[in-house]
Structure formats: C-alpha cells, structure tokens
N, C-alpha and C. Protein backbone atom coordinates (compact mmCIF):
# COMPACT_ATOMS: atom_id res chain seq x y z
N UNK A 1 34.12 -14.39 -290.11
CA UNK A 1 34.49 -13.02 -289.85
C UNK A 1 33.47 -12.33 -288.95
N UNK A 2 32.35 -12.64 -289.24
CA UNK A 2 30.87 -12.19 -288.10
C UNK A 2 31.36 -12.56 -287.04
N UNK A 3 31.81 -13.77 -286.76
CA UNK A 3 32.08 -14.24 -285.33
C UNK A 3 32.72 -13.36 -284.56
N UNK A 4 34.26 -13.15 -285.36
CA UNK A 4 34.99 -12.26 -284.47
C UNK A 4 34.47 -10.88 -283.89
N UNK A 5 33.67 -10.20 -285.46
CA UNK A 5 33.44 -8.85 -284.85
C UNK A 5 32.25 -8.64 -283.99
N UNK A 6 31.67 -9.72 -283.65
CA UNK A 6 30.54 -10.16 -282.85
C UNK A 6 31.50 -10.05 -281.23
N UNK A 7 32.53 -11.26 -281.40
CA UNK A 7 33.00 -11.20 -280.46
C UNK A 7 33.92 -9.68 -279.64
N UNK A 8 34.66 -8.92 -280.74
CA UNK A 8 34.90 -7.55 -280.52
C UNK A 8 33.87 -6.75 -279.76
N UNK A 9 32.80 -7.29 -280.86
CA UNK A 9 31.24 -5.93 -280.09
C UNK A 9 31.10 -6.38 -278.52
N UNK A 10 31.06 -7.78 -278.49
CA UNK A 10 30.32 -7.66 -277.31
C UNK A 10 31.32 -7.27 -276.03
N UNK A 11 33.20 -7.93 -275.99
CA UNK A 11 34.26 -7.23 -275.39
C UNK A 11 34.14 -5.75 -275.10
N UNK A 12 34.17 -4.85 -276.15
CA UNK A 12 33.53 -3.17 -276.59
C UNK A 12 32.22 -2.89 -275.20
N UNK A 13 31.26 -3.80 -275.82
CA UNK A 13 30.16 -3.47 -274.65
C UNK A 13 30.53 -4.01 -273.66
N UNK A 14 31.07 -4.73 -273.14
CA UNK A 14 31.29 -5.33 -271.28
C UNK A 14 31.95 -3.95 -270.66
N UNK A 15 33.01 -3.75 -271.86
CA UNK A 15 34.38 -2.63 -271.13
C UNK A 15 33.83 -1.14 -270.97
N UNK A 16 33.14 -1.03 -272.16
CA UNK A 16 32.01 0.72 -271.86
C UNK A 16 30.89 0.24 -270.72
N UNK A 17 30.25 -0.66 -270.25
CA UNK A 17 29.59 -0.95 -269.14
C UNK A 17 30.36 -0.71 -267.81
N UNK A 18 32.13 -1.72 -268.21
CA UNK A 18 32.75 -1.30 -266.68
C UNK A 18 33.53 -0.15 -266.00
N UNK A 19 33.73 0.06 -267.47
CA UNK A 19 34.64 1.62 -267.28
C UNK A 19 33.69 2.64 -267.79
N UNK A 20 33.18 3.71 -267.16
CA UNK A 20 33.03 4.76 -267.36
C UNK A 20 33.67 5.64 -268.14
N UNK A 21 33.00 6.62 -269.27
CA UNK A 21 33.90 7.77 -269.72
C UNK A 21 35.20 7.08 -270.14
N UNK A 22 35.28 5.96 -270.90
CA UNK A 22 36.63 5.45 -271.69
C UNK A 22 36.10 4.67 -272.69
N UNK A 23 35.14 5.61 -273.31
CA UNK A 23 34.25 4.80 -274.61
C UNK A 23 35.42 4.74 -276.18
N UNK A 24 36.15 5.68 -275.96
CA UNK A 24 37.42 6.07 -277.07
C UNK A 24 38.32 5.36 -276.53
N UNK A 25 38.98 5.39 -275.55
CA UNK A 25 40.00 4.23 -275.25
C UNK A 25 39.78 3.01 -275.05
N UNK A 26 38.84 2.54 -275.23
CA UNK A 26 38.65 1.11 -275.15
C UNK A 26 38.21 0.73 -277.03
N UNK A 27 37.81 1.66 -277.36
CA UNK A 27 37.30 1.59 -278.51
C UNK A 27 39.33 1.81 -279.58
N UNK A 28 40.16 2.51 -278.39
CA UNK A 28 41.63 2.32 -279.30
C UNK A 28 42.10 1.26 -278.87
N UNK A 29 41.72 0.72 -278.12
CA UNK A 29 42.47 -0.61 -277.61
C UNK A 29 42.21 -1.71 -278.18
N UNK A 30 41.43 -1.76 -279.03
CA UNK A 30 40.51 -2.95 -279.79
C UNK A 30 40.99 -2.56 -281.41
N UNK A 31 41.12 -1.20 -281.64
CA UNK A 31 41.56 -0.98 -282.54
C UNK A 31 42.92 -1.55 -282.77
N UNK A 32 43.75 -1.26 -281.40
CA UNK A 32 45.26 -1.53 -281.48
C UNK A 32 45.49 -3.18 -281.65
N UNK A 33 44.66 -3.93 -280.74
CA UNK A 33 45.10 -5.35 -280.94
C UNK A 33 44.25 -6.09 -282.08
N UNK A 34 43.66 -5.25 -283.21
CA UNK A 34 43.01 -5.75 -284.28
C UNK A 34 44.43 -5.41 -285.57
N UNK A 35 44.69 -4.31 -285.22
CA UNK A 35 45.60 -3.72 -286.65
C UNK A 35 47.45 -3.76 -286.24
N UNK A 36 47.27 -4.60 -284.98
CA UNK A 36 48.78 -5.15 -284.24
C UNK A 36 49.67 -3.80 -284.06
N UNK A 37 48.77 -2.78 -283.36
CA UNK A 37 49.53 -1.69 -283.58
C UNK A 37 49.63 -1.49 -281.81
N UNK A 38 50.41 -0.76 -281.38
CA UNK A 38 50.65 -0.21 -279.78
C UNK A 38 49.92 1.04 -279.39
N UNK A 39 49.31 0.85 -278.50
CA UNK A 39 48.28 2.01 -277.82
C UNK A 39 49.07 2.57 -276.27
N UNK A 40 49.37 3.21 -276.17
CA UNK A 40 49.72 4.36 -275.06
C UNK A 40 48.33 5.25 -274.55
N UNK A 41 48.26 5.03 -273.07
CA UNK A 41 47.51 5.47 -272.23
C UNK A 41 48.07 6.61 -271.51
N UNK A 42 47.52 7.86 -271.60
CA UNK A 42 48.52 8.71 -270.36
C UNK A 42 47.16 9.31 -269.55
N UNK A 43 47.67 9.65 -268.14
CA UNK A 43 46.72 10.31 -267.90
C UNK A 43 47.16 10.20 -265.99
N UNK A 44 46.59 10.55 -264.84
CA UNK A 44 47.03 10.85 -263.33
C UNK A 44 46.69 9.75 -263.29
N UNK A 45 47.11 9.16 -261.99
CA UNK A 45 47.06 8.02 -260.99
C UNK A 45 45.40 7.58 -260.99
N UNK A 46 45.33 6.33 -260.59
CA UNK A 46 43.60 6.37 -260.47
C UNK A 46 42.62 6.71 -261.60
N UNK A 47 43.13 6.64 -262.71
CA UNK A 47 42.21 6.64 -263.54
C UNK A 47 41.95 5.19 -264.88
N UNK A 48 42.27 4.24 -264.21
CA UNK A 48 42.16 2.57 -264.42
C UNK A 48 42.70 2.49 -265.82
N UNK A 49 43.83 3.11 -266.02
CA UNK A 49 44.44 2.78 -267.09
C UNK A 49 45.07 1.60 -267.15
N UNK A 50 45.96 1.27 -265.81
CA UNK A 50 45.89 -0.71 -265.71
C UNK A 50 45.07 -1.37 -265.96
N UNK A 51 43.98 -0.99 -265.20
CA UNK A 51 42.79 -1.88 -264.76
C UNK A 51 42.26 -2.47 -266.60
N UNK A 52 42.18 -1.22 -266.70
CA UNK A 52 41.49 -1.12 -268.31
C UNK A 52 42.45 -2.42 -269.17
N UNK A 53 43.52 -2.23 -268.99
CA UNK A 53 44.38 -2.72 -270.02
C UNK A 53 44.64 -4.08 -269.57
N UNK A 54 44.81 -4.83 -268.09
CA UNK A 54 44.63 -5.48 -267.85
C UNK A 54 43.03 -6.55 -267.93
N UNK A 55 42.11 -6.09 -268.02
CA UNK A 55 40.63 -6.29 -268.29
C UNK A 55 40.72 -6.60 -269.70
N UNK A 56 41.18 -5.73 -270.42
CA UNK A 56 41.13 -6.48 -271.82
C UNK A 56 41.65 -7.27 -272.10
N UNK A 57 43.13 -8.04 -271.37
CA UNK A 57 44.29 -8.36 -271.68
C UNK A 57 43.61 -10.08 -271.45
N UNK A 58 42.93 -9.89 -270.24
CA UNK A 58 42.36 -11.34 -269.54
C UNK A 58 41.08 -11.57 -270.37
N UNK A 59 40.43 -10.27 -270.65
CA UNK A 59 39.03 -10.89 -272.29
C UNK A 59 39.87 -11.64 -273.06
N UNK A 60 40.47 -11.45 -273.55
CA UNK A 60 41.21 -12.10 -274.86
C UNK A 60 42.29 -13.33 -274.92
N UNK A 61 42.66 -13.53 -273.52
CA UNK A 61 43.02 -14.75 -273.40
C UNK A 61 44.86 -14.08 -273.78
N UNK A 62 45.69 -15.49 -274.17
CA UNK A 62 47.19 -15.36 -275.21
C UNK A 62 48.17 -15.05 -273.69
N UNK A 63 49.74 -14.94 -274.25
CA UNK A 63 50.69 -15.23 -272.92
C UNK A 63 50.48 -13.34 -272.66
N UNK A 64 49.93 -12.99 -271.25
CA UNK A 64 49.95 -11.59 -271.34
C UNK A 64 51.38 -11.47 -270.05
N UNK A 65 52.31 -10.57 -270.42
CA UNK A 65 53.20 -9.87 -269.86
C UNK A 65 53.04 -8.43 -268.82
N UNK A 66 53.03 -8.52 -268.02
CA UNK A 66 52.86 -7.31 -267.35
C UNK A 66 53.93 -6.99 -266.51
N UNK A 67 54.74 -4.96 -266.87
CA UNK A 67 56.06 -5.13 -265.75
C UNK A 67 55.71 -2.92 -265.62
N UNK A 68 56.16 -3.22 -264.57
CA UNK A 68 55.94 -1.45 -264.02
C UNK A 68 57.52 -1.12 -264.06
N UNK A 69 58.14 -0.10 -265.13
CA UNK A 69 59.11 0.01 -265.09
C UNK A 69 59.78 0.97 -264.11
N UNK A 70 60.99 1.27 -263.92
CA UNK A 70 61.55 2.17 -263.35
C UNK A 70 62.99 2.69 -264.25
N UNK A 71 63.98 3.44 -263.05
CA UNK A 71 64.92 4.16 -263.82
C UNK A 71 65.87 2.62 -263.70
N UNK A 72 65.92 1.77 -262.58
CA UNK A 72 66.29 0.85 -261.99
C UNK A 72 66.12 -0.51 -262.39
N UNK A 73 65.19 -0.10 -263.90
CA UNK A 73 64.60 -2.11 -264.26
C UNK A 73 65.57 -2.06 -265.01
N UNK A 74 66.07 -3.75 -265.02
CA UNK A 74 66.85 -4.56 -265.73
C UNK A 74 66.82 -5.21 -266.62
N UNK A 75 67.52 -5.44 -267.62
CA UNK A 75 67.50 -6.20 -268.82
C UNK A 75 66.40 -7.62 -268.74
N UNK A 76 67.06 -8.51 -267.32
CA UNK A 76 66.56 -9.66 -267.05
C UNK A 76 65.19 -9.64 -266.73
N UNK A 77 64.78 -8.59 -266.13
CA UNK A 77 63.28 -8.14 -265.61
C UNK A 77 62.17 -8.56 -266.65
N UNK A 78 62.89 -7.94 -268.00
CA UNK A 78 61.41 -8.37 -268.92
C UNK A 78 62.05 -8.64 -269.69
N UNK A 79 63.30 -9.46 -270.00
CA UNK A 79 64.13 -10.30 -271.07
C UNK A 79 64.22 -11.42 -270.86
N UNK A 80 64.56 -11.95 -269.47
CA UNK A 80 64.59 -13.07 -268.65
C UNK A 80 66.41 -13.06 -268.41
N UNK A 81 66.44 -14.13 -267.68
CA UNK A 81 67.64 -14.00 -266.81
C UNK A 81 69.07 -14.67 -268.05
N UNK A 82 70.54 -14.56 -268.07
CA UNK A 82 71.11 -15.08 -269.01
C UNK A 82 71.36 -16.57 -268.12
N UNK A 83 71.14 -17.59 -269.45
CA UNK A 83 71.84 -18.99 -269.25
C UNK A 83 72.92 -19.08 -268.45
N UNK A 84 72.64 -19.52 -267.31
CA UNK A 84 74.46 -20.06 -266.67
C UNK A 84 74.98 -21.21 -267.53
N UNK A 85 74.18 -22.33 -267.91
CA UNK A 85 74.14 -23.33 -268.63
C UNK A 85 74.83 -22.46 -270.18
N UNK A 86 74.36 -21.81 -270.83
CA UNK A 86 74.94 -21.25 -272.15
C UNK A 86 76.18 -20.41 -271.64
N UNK A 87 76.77 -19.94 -270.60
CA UNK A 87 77.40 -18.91 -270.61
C UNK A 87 79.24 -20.00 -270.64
N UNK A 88 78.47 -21.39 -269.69
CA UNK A 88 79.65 -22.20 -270.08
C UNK A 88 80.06 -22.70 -270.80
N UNK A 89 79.46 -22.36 -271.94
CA UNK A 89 79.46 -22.71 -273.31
C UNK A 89 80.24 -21.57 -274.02
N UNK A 90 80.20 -20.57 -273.93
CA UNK A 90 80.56 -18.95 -274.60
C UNK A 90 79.24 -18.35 -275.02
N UNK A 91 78.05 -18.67 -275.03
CA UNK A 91 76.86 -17.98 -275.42
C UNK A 91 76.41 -17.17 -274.24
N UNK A 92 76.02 -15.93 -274.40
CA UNK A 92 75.13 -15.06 -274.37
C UNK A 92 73.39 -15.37 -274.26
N UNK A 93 73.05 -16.62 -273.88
CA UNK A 93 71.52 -16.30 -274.32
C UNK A 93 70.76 -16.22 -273.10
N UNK A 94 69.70 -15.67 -273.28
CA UNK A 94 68.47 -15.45 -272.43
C UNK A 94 67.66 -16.18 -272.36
N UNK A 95 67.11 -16.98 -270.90
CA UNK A 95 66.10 -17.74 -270.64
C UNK A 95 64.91 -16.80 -270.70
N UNK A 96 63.68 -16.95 -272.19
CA UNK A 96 63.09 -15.64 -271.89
C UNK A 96 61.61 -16.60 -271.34
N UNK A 97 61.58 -17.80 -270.80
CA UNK A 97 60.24 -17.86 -270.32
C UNK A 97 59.35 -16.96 -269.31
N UNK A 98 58.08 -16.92 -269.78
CA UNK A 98 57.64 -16.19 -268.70
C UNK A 98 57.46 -14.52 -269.41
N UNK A 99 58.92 -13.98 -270.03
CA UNK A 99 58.93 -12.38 -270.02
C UNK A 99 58.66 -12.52 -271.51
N UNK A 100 58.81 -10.88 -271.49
CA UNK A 100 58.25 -10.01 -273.05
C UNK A 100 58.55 -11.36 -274.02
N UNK A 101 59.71 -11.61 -274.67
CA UNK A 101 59.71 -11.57 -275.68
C UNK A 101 59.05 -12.97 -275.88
N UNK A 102 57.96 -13.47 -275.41
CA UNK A 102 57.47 -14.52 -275.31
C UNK A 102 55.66 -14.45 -275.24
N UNK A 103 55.60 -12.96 -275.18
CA UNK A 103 54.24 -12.49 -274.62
C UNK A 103 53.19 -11.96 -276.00
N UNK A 104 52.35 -12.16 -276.02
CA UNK A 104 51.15 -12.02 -277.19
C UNK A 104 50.56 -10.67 -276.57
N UNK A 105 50.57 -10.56 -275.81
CA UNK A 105 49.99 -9.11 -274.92
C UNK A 105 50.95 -8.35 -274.04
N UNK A 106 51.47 -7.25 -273.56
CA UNK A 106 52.46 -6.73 -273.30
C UNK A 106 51.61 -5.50 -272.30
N UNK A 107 51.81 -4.92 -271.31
CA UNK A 107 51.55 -4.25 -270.57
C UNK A 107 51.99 -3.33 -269.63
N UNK A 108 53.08 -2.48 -270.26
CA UNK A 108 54.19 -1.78 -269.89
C UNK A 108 53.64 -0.22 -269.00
N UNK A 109 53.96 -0.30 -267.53
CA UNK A 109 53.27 0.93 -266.88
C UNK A 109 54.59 1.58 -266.68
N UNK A 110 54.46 2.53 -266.50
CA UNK A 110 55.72 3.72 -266.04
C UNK A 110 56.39 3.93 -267.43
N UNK A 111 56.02 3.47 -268.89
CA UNK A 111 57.18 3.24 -270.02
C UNK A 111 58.27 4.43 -270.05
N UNK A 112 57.97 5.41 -269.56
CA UNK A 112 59.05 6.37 -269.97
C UNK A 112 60.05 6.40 -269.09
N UNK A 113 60.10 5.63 -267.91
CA UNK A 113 61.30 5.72 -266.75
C UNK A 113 62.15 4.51 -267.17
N UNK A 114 61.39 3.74 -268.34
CA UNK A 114 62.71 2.70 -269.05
C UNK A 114 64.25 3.42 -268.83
N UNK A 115 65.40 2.51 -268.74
CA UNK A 115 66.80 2.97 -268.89
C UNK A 115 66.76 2.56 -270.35
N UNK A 116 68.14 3.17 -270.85
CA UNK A 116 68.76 2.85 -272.09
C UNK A 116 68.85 1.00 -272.18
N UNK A 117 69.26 0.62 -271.09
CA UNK A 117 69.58 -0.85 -271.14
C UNK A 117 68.41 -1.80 -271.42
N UNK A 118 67.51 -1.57 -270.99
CA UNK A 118 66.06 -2.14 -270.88
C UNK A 118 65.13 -0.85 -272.66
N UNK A 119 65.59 0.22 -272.74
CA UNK A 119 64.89 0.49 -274.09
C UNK A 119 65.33 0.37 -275.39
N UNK A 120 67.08 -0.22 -275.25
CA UNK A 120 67.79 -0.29 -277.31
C UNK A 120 66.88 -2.12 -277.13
N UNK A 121 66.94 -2.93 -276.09
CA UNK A 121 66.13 -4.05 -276.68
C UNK A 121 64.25 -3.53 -276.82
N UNK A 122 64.01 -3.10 -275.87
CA UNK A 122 62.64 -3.35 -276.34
C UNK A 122 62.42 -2.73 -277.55
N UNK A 123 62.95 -1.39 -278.42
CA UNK A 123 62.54 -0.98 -279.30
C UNK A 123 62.46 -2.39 -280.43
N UNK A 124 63.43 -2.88 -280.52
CA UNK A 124 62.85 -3.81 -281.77
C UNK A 124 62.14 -4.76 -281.08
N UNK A 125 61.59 -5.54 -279.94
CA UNK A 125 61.16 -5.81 -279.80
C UNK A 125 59.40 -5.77 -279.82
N UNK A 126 59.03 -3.95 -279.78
CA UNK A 126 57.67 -3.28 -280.02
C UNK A 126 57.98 -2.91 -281.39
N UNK A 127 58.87 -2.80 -282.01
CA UNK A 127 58.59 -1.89 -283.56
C UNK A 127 58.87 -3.60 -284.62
N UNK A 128 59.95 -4.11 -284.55
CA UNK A 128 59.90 -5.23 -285.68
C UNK A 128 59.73 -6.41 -285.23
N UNK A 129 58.85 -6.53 -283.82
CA UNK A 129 58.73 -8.35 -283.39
C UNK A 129 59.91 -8.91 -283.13
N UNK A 130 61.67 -8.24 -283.13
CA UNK A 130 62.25 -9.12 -282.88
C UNK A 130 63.43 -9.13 -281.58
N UNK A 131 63.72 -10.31 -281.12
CA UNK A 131 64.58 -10.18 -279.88
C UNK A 131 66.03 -10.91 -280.34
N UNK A 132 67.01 -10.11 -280.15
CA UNK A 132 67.93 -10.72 -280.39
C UNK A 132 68.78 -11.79 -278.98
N UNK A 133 68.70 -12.76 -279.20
CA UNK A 133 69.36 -13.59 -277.82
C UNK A 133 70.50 -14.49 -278.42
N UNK A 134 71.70 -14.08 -277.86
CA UNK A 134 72.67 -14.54 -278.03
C UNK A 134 73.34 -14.01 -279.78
N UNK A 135 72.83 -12.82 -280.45
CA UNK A 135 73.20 -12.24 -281.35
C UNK A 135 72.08 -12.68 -282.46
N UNK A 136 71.35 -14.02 -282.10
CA UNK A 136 70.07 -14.40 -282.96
C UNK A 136 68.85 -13.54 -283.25
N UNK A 137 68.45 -12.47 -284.06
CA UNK A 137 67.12 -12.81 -284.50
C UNK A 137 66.12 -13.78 -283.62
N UNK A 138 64.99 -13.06 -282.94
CA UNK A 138 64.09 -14.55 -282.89
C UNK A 138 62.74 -13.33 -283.01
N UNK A 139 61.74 -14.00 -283.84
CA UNK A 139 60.48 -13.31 -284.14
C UNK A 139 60.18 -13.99 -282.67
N UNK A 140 59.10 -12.81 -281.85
CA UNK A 140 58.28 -12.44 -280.85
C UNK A 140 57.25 -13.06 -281.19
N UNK A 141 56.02 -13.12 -280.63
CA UNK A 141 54.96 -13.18 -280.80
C UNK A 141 53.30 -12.20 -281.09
N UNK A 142 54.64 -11.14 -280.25
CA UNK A 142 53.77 -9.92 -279.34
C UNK A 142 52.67 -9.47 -280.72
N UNK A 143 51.21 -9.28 -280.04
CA UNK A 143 49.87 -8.98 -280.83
C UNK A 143 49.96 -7.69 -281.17
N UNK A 144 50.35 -7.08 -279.40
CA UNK A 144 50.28 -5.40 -279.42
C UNK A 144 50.76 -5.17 -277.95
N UNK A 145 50.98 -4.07 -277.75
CA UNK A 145 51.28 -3.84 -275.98
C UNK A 145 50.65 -2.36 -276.05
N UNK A 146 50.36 -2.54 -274.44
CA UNK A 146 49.73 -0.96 -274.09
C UNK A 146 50.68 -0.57 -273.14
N UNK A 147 51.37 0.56 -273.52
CA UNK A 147 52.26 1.15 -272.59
C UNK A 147 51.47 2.49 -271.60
N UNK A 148 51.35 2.38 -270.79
CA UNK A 148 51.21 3.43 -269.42
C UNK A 148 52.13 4.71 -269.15
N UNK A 149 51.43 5.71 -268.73
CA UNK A 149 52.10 6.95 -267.81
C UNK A 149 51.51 7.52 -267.04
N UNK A 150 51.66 8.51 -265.89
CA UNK A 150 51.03 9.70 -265.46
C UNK A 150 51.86 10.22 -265.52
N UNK A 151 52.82 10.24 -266.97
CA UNK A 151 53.09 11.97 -267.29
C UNK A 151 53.79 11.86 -268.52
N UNK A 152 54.07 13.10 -269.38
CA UNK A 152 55.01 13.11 -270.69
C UNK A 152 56.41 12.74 -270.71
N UNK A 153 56.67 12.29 -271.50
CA UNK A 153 58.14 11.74 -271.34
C UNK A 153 59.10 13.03 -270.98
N UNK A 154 59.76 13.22 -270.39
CA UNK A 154 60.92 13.79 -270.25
C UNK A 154 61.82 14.15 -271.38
N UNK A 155 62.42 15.25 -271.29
CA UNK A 155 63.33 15.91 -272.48
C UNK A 155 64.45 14.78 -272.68
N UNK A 156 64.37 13.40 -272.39
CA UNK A 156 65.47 12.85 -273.05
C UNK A 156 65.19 12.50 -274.36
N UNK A 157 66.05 12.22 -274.98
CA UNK A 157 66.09 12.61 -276.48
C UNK A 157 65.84 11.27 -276.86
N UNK A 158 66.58 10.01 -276.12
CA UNK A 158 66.29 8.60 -276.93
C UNK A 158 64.90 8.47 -276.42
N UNK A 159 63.95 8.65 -276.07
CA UNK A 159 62.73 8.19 -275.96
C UNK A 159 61.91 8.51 -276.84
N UNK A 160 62.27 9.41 -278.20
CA UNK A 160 61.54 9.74 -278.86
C UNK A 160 60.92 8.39 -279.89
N UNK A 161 62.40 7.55 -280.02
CA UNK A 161 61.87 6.42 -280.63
C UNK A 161 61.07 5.56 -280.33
N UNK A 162 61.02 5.13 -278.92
CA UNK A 162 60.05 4.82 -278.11
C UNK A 162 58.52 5.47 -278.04
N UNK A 163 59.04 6.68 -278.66
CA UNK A 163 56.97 7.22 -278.27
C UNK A 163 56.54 7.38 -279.67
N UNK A 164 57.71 6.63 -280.72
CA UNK A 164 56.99 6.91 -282.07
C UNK A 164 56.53 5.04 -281.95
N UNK A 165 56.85 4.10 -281.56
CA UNK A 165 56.46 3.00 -281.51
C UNK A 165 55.17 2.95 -281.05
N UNK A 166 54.38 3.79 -280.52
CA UNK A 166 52.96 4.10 -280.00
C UNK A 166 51.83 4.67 -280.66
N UNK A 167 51.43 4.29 -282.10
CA UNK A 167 50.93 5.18 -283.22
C UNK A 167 49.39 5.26 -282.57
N UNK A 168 49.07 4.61 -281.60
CA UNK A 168 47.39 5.18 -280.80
C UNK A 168 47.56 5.62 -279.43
N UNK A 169 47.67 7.03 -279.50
CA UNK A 169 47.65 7.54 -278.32
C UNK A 169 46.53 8.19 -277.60
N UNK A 170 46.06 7.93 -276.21
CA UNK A 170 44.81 8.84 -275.35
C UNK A 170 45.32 9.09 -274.09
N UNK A 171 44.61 9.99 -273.64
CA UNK A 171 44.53 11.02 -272.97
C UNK A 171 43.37 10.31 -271.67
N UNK A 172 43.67 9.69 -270.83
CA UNK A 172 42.64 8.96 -269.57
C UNK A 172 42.63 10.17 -268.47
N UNK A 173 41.14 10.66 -268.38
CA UNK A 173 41.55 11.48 -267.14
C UNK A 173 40.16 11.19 -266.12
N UNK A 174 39.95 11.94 -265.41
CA UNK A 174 39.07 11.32 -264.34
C UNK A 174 37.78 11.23 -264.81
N UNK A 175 36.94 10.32 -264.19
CA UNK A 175 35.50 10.50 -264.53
C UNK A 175 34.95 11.69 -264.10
N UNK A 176 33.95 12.59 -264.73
CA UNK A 176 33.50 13.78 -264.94
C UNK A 176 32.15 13.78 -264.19
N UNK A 177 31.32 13.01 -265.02
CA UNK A 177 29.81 12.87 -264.39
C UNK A 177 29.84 11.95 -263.10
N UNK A 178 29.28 12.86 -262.13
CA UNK A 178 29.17 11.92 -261.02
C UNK A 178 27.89 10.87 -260.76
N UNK A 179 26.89 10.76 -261.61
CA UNK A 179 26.27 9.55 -261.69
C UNK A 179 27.35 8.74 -262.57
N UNK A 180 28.59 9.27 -263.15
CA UNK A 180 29.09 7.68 -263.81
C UNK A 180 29.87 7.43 -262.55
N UNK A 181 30.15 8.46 -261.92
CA UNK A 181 31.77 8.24 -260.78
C UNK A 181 30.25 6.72 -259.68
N UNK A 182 29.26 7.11 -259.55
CA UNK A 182 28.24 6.07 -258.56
C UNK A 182 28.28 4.76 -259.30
N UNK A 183 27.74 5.35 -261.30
CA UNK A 183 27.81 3.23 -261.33
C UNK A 183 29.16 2.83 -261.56
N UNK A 184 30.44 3.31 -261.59
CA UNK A 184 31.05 2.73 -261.18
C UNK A 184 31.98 2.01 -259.71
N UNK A 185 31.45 2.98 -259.21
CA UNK A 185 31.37 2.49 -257.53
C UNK A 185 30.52 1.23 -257.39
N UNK A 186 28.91 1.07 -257.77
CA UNK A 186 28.57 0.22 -257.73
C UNK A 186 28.54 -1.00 -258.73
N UNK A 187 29.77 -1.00 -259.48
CA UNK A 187 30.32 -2.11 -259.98
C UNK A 187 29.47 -2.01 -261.67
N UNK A 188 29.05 -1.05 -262.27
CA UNK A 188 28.51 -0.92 -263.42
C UNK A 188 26.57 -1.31 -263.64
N UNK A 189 26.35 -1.38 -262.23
CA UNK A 189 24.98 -1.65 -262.21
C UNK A 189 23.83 -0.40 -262.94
C-alpha cells in the first residue's frame, strides 16, 4: 500500500512542478482515479486543462481514450463503427476497439456539445460501467474520465444527468503570478 501512495506522491509532485497554480486540480484528479469517480475541468481556452489531463493519463499508463466532442459527433466516433459482418447476421453490434467503451482512462473535451445520440449511451457508460452492444450488457473497464469545457452547460435540460455523473468538479483559470506564468514558460525549471 506504501508503494502506491509513494507512487501517487511522487505523480502529485511532477504535476504541481509542471503545472503551475493547479495544486487542487491535480490533487482532484488523483483523487478521482483513486475513488473511480469522474472529475470535470471547466475553465477558458489555454489554461492546460488537456494538457493536465492528458499528462496524467500517460503517468499512469492503461487503454487511455481521448475525443473532442461536438454538436456533430457520432455514435461510432467513441462507440466504434457497427459490424457489417454482424449486421448480416441481424445483429446490431459495435466494433468497439480502440473507443470508450474499451478505455481505462477517458478524456472527453467539449462534454457539453455531446448530442442526445452520443449522450443516452455514454451516460451508462460514465455512471454504471456499462455498454450495451447489440442489446448486451458489457461491463467497461473505464477507471475514471475527465470531462472538459470552456463554458457551463447550456439550458438543455438532458445534460443535467450528464453533469451529475461528474461528482469532482474545478474551476481552471489562468495563471495569476507571473513568476509562475516564467517557470512555466521555462518548462518548470
């Protein structure tokens, strides 16, 4: 058990060394993929909320998923494409190599411009681990996912279920101190 939280501490210290002023969000992000819970980042453009989430995603190794949504993403985008092979059969199923429901790490930017089509699957996919393909049940893998914004969801009403699937939420906004805005220019020196 030392090992791991050894290994946590020292992840914790690399990420407060590279990121500036994101001593709480990195410190929820460790929280989130310890207690398998989903962390939501909001905050303007340029303030390495990818970067961040991607950086941790590659510390930790596991299948990581990464997709920038729009009003325009598709089922197949982060479901995977349906079987031509099953469809001549009468099945419905999804080749999901590669996408979400296959992913230990999840990395969802834009989450609130999801469509309906792309958010009735992911909800059980982020809230109960599961994907249904071809009407099956199949447990996920997923550890935790960090979903992205630069901005509040919009008055649509189904997204509320979606932003309750996010029980660690922060607030990323620009670096403040301009000796941190320098060591991070010069790479955390």
């Amino acid at each position: 058990m030392n090992e791991l939280r050894n290994k946590f501490l020292a992840i914790e210290k690399e990420l407060n060394r590279d990121y500036q002023e994101r001593r709480d969000v990195i410190r929820g992000l460790l929280v989130g993929l310890l207690s398998r819970e989903h962390v939501l980042l909001l905050g303007p453009p340029g303030t390495a909320k990818s970067a961040l989430a991607e950086d941790l995603c590659n510390r930790i190794g596991g299948r990581y998923f990464r997709w920038l949504l729009a009003r325009t993403s598709t089922p197949e985008e982060l479901f995977g494409p349906v079987s031509l092979r099953a469809l001549e059969q009468d099945s419905y199923r999804r080749v999901t190599t590669g996408k979400l429901p296959e992913a230990t790490v999840a990395f969802l930017d834009e989450i609130w411009k999801a469509n309906s089509a792309v958010l009735n699957t992911m909800l059980s996919v982020l809230n109960e681990r599961l994907f249904f393909n071809d009407g099956q049940p199949v447990k996920v893998p997923l550890e935790f996912a960090v979903g992205a914004s630069n901005e509040l969801p919009e008055d649509r009403e189904e997204l509320g279920a979606l932003w309750d699937r996010f029980l660690l939420r922060y607030l990323v906004g620009y670096i403040r101190d301009l000796r941190n805005f320098e060591t991070m220019l010069l790479g955390g020196q």
